[in-house]
N, C-alpha and C. Protein backbone atom coordinates (compact mmCIF):
# COMPACT_ATOMS: atom_id res chain seq x y z
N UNK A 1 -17.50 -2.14 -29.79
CA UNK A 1 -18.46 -3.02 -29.15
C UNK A 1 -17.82 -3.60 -27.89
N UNK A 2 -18.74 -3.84 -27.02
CA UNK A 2 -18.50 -4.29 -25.53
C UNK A 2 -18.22 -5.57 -25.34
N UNK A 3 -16.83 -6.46 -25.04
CA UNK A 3 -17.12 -7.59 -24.77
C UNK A 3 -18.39 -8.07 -24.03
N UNK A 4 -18.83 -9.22 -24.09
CA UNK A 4 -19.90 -10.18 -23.65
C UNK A 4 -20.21 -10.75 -22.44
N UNK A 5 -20.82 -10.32 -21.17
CA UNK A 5 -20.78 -10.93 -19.86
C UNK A 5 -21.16 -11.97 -20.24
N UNK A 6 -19.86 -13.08 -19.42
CA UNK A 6 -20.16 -14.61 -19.80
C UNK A 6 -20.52 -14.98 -18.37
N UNK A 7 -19.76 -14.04 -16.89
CA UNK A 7 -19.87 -14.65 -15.81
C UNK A 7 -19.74 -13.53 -15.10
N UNK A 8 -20.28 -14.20 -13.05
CA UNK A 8 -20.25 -12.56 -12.51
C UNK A 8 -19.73 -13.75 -11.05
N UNK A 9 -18.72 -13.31 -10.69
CA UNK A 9 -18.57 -13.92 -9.07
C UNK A 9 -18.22 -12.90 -8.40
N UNK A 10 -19.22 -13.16 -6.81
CA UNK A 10 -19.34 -12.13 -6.48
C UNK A 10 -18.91 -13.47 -4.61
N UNK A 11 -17.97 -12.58 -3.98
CA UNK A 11 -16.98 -13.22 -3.02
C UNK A 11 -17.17 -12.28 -1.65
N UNK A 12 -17.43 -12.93 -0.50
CA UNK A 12 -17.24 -12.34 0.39
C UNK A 12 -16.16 -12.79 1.70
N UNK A 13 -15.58 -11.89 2.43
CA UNK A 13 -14.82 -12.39 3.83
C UNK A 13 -14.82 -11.49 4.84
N UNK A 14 -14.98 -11.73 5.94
CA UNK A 14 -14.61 -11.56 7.28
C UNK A 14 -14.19 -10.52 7.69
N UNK A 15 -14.88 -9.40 7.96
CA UNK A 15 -14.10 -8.12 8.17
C UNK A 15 -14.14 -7.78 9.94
N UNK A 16 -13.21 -7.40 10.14
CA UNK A 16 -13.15 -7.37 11.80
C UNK A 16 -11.82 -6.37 11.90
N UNK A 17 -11.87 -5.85 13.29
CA UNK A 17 -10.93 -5.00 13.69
C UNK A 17 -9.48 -5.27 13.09
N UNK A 18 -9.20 -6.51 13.00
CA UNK A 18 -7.86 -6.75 12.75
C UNK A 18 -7.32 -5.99 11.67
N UNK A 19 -8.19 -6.69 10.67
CA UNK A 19 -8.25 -6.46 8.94
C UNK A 19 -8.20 -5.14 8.84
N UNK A 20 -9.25 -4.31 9.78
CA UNK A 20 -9.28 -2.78 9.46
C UNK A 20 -7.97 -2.62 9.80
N UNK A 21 -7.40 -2.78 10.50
CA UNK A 21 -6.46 -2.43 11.65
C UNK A 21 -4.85 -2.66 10.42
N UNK A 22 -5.20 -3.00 10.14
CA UNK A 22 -3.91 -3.67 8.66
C UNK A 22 -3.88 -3.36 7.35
N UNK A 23 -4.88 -2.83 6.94
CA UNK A 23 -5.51 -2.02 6.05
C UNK A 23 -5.32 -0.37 6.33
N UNK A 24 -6.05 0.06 7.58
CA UNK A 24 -5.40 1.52 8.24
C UNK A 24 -3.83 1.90 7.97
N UNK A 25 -2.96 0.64 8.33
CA UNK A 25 -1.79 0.90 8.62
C UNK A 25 -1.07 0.92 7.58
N UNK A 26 -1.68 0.64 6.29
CA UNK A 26 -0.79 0.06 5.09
C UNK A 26 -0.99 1.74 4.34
N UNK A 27 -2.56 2.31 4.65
CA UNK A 27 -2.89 3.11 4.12
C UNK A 27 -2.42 4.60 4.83
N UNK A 28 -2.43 4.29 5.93
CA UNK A 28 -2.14 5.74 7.18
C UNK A 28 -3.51 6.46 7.43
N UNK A 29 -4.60 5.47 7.57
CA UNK A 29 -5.76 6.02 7.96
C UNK A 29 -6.71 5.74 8.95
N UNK A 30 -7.95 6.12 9.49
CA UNK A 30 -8.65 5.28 10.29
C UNK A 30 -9.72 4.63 9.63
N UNK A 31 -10.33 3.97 9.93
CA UNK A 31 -11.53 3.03 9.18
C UNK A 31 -12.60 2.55 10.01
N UNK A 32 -14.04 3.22 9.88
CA UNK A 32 -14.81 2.47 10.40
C UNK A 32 -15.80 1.95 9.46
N UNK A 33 -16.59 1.13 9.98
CA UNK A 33 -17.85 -0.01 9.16
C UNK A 33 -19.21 0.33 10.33
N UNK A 34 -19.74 0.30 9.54
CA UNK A 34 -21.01 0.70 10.17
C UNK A 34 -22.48 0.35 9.30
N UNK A 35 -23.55 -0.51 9.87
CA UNK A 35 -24.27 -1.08 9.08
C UNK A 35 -25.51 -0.63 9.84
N UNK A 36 -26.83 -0.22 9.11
CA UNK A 36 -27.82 -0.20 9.62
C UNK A 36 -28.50 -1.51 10.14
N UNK A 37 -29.73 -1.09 10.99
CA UNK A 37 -30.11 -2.45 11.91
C UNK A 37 -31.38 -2.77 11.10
N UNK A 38 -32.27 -4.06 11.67
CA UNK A 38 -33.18 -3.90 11.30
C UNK A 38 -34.36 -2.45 10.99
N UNK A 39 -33.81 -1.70 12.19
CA UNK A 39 -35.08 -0.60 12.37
C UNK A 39 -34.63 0.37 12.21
N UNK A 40 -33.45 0.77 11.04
CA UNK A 40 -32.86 1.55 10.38
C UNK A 40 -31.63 2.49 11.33
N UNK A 41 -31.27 2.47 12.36
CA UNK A 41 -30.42 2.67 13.04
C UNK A 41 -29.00 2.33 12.86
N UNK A 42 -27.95 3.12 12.51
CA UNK A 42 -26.82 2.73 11.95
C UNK A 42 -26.41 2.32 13.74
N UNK A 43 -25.29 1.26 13.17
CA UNK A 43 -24.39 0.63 14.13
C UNK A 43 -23.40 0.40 13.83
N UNK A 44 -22.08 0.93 15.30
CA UNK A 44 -20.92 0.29 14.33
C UNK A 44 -20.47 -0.89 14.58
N UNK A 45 -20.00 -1.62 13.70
CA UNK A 45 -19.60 -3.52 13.13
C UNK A 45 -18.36 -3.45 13.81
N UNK A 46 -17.17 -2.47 13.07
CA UNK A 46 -15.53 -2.74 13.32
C UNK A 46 -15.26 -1.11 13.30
N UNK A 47 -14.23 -1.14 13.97
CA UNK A 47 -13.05 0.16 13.70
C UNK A 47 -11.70 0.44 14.53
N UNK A 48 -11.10 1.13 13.32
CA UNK A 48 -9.46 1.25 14.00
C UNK A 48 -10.05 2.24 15.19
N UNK A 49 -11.04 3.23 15.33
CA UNK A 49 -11.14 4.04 16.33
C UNK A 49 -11.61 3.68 17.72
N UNK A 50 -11.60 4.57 18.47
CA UNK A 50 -12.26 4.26 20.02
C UNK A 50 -13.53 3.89 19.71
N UNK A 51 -14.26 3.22 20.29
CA UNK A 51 -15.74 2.64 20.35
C UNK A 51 -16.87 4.53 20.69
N UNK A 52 -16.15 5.56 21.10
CA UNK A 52 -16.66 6.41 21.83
C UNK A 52 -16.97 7.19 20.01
N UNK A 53 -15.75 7.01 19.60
CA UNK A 53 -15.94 8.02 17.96
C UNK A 53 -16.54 7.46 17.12
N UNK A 54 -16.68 5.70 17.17
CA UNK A 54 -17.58 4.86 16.23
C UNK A 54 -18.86 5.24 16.66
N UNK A 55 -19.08 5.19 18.17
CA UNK A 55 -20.45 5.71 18.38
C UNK A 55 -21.08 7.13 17.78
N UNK A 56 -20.30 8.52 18.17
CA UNK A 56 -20.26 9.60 17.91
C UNK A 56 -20.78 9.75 15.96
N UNK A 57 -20.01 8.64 14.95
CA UNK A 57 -19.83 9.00 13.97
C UNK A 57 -21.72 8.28 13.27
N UNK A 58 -22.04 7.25 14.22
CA UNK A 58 -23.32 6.62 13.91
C UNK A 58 -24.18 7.38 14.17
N UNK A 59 -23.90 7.95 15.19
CA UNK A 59 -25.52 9.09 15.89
C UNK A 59 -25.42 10.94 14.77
N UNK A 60 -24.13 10.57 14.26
CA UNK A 60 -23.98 12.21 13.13
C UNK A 60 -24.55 12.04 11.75
């Protein structure tokens, strides 16, 4: 039998180039974030990459 959900916290923070940028480096990778818009159009938020490949990777 399954212990009993007594509780659920659910936490958010601040994600920005830096963070990716420190995270990439710990890992040896690149990282982008990319969120759709209101009118369903992905956009990118943050990334260790050029702004030219964040673009490239939203419009693929």
């Amino acid at each position: 039998m399954s212990p009993k959900l007594t509780s659920l916290l659910t936490m958010g923070f601040a994600m920005d180039t830096v963070l990716l940028s420190d995270r990439g480096d710990l890992n040896d990778i690149e990282i982008s974030l990319l969120a759709r818009s209101e009118i369903g159009v992905w956009e990118g938020r943050a990334s260790t990459q050029p702004e030219s490949v964040t673009e490239q990777i939203a419009t693929t």
